[in-house]
PDB file of N, CA and C in Angstrom:
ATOM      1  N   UNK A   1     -20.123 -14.824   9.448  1.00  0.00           N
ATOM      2  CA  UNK A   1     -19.365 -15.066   8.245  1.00  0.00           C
ATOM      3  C   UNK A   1     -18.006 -14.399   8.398  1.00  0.00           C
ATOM      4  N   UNK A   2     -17.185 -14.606   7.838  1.00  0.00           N
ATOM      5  CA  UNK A   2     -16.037 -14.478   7.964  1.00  0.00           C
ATOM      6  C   UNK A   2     -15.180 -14.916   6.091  1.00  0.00           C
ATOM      7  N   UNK A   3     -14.493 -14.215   5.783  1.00  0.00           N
ATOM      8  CA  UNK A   3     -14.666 -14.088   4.543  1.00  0.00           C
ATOM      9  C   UNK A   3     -12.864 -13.394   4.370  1.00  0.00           C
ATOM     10  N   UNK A   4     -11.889 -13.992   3.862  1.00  0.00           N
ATOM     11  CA  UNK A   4     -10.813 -13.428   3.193  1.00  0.00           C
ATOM     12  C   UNK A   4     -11.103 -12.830   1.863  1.00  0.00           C
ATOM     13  N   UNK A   5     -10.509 -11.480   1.233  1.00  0.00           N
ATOM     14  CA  UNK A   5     -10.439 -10.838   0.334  1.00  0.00           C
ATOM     15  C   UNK A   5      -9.340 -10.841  -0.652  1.00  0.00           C
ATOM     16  N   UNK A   6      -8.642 -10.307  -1.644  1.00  0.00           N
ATOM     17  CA  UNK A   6      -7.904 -10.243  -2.048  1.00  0.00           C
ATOM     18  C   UNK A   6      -7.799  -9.112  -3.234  1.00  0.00           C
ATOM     19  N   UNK A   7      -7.151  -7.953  -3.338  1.00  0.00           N
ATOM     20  CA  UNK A   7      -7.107  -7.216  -4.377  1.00  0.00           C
ATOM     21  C   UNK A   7      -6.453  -7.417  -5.559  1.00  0.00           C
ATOM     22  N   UNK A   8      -6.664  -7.744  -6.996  1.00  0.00           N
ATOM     23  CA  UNK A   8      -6.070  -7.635  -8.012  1.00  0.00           C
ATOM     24  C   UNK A   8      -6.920  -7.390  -9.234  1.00  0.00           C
ATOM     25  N   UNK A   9      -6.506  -7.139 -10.096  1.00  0.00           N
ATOM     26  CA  UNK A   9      -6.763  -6.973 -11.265  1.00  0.00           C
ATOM     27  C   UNK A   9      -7.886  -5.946 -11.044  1.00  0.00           C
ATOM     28  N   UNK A  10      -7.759  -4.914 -10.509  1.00  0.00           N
ATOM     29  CA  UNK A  10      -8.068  -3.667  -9.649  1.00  0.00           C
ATOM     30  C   UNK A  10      -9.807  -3.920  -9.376  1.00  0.00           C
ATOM     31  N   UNK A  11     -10.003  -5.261  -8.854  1.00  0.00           N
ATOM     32  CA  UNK A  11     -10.834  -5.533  -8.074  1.00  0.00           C
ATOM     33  C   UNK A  11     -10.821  -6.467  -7.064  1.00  0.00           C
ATOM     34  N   UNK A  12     -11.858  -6.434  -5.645  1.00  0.00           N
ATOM     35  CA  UNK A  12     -11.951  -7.047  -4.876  1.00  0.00           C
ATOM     36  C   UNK A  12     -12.253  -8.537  -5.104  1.00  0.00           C
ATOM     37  N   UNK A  13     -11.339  -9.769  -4.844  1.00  0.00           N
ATOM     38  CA  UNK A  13     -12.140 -10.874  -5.112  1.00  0.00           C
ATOM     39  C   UNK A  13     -12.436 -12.040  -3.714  1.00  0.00           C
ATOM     40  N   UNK A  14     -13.371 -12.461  -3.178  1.00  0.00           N
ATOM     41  CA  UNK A  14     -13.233 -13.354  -2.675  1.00  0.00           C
ATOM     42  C   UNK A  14     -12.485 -14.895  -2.406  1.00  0.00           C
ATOM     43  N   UNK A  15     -11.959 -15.221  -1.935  1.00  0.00           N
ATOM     44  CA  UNK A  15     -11.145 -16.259  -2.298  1.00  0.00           C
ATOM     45  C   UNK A  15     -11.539 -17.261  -1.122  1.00  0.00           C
ATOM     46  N   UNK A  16     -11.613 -17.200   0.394  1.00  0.00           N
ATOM     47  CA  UNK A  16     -12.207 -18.123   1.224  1.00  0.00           C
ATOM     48  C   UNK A  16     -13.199 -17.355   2.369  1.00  0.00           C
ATOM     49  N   UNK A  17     -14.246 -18.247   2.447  1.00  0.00           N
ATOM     50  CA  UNK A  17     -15.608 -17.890   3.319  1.00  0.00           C
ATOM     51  C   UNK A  17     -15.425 -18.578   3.982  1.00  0.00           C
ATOM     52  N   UNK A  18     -15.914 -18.197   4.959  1.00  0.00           N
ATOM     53  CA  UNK A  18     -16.889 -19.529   6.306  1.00  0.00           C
ATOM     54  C   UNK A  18     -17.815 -18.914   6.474  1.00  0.00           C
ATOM     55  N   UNK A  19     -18.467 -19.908   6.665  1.00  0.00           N
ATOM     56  CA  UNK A  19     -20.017 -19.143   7.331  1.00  0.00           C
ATOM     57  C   UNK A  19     -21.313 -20.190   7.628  1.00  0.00           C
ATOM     58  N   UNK A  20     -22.098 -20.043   8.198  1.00  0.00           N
ATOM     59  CA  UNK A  20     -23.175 -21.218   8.642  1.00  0.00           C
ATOM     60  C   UNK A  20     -24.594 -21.076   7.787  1.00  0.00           C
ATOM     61  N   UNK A  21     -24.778 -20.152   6.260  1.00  0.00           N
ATOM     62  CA  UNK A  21     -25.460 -20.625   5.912  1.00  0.00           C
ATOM     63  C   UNK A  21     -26.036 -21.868   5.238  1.00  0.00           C
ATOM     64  N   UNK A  22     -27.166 -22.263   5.323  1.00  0.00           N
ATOM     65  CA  UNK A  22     -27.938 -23.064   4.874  1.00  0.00           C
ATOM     66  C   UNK A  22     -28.329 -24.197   6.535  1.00  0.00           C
ATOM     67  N   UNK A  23     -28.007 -23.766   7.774  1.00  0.00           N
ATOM     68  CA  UNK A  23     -27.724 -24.411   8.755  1.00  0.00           C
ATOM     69  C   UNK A  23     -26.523 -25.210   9.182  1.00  0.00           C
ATOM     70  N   UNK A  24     -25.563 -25.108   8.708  1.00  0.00           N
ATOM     71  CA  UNK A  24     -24.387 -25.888   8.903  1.00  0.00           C
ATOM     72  C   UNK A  24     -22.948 -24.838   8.920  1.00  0.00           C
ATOM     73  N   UNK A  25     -22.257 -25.416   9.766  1.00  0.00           N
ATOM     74  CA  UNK A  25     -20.881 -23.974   9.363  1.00  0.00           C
ATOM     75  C   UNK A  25     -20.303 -25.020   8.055  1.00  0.00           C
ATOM     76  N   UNK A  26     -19.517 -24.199   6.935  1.00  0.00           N
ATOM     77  CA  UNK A  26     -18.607 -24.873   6.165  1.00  0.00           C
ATOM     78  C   UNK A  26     -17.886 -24.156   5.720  1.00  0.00           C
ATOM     79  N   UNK A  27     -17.133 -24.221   5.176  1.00  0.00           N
ATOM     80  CA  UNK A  27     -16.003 -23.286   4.221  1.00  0.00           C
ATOM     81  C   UNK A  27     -16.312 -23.559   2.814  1.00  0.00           C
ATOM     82  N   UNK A  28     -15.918 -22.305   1.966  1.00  0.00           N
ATOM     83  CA  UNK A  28     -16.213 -22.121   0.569  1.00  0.00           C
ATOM     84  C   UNK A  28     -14.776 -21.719   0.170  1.00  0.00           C
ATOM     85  N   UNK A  29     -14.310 -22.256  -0.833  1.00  0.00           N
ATOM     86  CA  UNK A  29     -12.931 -22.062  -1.261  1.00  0.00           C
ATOM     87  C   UNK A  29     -13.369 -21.620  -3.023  1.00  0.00           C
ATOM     88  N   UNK A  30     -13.523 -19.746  -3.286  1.00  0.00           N
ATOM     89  CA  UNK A  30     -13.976 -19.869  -4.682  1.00  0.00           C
ATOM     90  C   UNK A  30     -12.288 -19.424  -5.609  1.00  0.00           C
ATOM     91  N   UNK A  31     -12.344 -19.934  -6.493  1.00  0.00           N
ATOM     92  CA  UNK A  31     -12.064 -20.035  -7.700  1.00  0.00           C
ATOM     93  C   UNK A  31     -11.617 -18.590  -8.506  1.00  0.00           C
ATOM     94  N   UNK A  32     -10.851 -18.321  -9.609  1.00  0.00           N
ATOM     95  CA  UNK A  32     -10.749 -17.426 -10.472  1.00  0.00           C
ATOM     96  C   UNK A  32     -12.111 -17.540 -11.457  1.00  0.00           C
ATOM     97  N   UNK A  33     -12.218 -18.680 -11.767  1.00  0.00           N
ATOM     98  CA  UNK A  33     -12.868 -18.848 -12.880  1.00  0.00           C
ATOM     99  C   UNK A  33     -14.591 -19.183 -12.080  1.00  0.00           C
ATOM    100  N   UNK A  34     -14.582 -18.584 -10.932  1.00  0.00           N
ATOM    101  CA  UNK A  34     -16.387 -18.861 -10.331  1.00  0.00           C
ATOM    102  C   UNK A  34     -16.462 -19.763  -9.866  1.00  0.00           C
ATOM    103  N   UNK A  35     -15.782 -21.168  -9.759  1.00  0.00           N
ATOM    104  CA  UNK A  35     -16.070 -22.193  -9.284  1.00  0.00           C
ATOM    105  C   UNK A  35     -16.167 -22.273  -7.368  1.00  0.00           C
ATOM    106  N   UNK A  36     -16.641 -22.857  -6.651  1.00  0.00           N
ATOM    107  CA  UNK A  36     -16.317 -22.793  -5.527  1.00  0.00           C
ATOM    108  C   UNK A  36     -16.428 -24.291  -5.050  1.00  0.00           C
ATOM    109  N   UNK A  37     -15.723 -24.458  -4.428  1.00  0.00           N
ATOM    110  CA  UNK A  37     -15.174 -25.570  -3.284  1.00  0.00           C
ATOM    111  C   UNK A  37     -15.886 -25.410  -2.270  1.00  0.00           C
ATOM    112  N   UNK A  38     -17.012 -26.034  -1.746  1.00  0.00           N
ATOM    113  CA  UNK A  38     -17.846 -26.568   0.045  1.00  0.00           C
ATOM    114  C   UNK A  38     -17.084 -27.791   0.405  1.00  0.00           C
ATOM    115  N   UNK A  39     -16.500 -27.141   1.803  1.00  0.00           N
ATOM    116  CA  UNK A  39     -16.253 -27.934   2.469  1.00  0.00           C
ATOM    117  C   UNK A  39     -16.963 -27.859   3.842  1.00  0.00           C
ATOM    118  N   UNK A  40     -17.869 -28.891   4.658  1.00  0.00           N
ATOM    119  CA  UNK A  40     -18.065 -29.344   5.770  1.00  0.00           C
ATOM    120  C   UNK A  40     -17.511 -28.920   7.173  1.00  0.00           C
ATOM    121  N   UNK A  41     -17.794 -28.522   7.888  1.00  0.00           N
ATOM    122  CA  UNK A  41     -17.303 -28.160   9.079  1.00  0.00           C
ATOM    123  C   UNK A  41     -17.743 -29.038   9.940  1.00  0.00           C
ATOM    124  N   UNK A  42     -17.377 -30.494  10.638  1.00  0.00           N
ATOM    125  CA  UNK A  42     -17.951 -31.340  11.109  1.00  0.00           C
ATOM    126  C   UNK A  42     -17.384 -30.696  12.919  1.00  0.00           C
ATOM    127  N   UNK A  43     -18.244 -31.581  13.643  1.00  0.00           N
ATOM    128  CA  UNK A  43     -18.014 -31.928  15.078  1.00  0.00           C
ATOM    129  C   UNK A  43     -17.562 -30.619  15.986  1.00  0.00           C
ATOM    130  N   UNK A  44     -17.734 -29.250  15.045  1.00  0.00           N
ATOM    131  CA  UNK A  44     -17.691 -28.165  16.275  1.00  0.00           C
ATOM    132  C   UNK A  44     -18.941 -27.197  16.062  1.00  0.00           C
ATOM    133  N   UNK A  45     -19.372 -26.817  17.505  1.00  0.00           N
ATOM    134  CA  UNK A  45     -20.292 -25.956  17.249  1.00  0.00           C
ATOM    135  C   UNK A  45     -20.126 -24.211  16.487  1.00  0.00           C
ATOM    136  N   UNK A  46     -20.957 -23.769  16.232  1.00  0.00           N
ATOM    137  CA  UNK A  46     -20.891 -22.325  15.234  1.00  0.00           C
ATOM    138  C   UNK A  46     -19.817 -21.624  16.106  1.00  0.00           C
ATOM    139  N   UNK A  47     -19.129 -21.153  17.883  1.00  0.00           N
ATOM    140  CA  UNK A  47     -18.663 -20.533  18.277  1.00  0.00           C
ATOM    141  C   UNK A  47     -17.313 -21.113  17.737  1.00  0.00           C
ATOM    142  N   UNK A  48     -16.985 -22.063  18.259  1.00  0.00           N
ATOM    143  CA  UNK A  48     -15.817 -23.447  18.105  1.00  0.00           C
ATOM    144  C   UNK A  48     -15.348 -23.121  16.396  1.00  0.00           C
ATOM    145  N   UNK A  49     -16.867 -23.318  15.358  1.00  0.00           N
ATOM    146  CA  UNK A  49     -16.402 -23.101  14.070  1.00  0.00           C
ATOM    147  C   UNK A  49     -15.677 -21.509  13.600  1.00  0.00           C
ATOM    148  N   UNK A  50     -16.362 -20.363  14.832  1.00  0.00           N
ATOM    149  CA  UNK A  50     -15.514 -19.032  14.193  1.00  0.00           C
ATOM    150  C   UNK A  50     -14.294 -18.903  14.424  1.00  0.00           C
ATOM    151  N   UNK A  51     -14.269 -19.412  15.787  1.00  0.00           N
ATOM    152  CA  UNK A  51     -12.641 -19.862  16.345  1.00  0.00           C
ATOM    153  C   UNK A  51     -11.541 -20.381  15.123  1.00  0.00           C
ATOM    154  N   UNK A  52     -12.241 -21.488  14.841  1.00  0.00           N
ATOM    155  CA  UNK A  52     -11.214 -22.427  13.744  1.00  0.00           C
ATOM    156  C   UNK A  52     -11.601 -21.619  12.505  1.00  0.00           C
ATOM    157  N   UNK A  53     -12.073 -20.407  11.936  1.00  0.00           N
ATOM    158  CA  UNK A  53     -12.440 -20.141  10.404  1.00  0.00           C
ATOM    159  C   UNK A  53     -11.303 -18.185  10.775  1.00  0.00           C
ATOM    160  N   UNK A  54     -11.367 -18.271  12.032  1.00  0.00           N
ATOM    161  CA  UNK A  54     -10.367 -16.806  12.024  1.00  0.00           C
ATOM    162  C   UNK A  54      -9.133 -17.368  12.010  1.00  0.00           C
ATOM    163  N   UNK A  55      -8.576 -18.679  12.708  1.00  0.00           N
ATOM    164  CA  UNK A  55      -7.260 -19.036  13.016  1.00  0.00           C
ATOM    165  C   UNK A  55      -7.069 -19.526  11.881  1.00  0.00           C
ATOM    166  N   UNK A  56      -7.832 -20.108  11.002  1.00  0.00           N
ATOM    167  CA  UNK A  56      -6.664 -20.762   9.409  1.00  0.00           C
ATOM    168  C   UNK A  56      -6.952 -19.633   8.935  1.00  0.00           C
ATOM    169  N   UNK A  57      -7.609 -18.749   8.812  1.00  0.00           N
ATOM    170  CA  UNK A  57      -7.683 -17.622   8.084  1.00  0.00           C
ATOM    171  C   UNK A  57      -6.466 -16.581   8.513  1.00  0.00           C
ATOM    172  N   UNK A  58      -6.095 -16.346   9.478  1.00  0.00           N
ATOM    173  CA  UNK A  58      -4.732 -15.673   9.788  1.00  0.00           C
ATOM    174  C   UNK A  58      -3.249 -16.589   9.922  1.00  0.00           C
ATOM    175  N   UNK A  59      -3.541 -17.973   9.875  1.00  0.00           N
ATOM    176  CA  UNK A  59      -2.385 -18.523   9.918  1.00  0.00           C
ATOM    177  C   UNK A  59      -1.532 -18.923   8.344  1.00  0.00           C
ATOM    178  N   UNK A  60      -2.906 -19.201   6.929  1.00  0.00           N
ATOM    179  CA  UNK A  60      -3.178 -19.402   5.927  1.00  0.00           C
ATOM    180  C   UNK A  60      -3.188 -18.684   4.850  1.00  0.00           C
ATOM    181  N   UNK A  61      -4.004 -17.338   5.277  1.00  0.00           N
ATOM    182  CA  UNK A  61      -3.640 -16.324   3.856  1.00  0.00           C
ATOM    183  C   UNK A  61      -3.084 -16.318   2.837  1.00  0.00           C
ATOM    184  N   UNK A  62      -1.920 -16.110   3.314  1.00  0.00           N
ATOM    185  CA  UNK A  62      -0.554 -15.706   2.480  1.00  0.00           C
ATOM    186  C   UNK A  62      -0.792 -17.538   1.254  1.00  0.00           C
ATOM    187  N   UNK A  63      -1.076 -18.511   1.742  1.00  0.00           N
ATOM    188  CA  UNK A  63      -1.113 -19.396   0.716  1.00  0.00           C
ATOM    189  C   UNK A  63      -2.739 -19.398  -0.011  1.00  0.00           C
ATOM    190  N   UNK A  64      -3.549 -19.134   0.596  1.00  0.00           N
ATOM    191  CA  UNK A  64      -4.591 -18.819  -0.055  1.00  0.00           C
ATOM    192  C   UNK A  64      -4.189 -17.628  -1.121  1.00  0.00           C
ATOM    193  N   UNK A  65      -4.013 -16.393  -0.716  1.00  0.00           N
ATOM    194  CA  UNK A  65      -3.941 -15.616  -1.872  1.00  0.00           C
ATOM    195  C   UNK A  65      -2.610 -15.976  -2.928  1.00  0.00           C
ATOM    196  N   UNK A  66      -1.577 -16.704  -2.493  1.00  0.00           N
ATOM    197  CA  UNK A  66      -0.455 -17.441  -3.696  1.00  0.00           C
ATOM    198  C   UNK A  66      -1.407 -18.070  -4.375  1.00  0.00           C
ATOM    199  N   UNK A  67      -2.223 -18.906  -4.145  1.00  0.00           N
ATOM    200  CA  UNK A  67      -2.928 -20.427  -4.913  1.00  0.00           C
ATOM    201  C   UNK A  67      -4.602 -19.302  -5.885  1.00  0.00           C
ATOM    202  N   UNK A  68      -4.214 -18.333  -5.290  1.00  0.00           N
ATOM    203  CA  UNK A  68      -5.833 -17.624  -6.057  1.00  0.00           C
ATOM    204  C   UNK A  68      -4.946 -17.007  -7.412  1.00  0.00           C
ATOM    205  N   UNK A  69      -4.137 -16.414  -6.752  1.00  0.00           N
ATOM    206  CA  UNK A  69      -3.416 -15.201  -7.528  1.00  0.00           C
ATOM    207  C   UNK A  69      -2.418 -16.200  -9.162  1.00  0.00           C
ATOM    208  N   UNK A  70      -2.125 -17.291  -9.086  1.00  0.00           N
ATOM    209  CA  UNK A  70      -2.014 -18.780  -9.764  1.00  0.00           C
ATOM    210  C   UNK A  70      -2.729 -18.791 -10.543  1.00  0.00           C
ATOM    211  N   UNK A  71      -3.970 -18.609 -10.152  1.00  0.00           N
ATOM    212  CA  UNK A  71      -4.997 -18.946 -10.884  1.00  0.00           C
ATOM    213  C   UNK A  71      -5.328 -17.377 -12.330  1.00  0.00           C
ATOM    214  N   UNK A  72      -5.370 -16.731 -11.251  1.00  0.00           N
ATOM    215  CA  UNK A  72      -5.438 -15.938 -12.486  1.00  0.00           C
ATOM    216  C   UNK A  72      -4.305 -15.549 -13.085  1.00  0.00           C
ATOM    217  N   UNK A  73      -3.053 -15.419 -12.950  1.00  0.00           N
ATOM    218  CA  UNK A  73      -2.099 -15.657 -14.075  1.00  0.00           C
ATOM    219  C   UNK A  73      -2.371 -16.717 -15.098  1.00  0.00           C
ATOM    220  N   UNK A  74      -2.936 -17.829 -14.575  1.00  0.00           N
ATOM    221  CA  UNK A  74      -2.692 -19.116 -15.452  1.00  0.00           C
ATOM    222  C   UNK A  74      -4.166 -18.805 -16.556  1.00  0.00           C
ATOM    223  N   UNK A  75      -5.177 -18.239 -16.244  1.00  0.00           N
ATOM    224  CA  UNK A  75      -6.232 -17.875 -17.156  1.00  0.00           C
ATOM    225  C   UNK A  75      -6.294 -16.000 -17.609  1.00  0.00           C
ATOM    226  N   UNK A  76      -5.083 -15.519 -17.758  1.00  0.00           N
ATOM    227  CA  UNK A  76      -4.609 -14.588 -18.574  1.00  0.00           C
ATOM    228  C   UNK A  76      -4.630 -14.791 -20.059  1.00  0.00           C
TER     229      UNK A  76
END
């Protein structure tokens, strides 16, 4: 698993996972408000999938935590 964080509102929140439970790799994109986003990890194996879940995860961040941090301004 592999898992971005984000600090605000002087707690830790999750904002994007990867990981291969349930037998499949996919990504989880959660929400301010709890919701989460599954997305599919098709046509690479679990090594191939950590590869591709560290590289958007360090290339991506910075817009993942803009598009989280959105969110909770907008449900203030």
């Amino acid at each position: 698993m592999v898992q971005l964080e984000i600090w605000t509102k002087d707690k830790w929140y999750p904002v994007v996972r990867y990981d291969t439970a349930h037998g499949a790799a996919h990504k989880d994109l959660m929400h301010y408000d709890g919701r989460i986003d599954k997305a599919p990890i098709f046509g690479l194996d679990y090594t191939d999938s950590l590869v591709f879940a560290e590289t958007d995860l360090l290339t991506n961040w910075e817009n993942y935590r803009s598009k989280f941090i959105k969110e909770v301004s907008e449900n203030e």
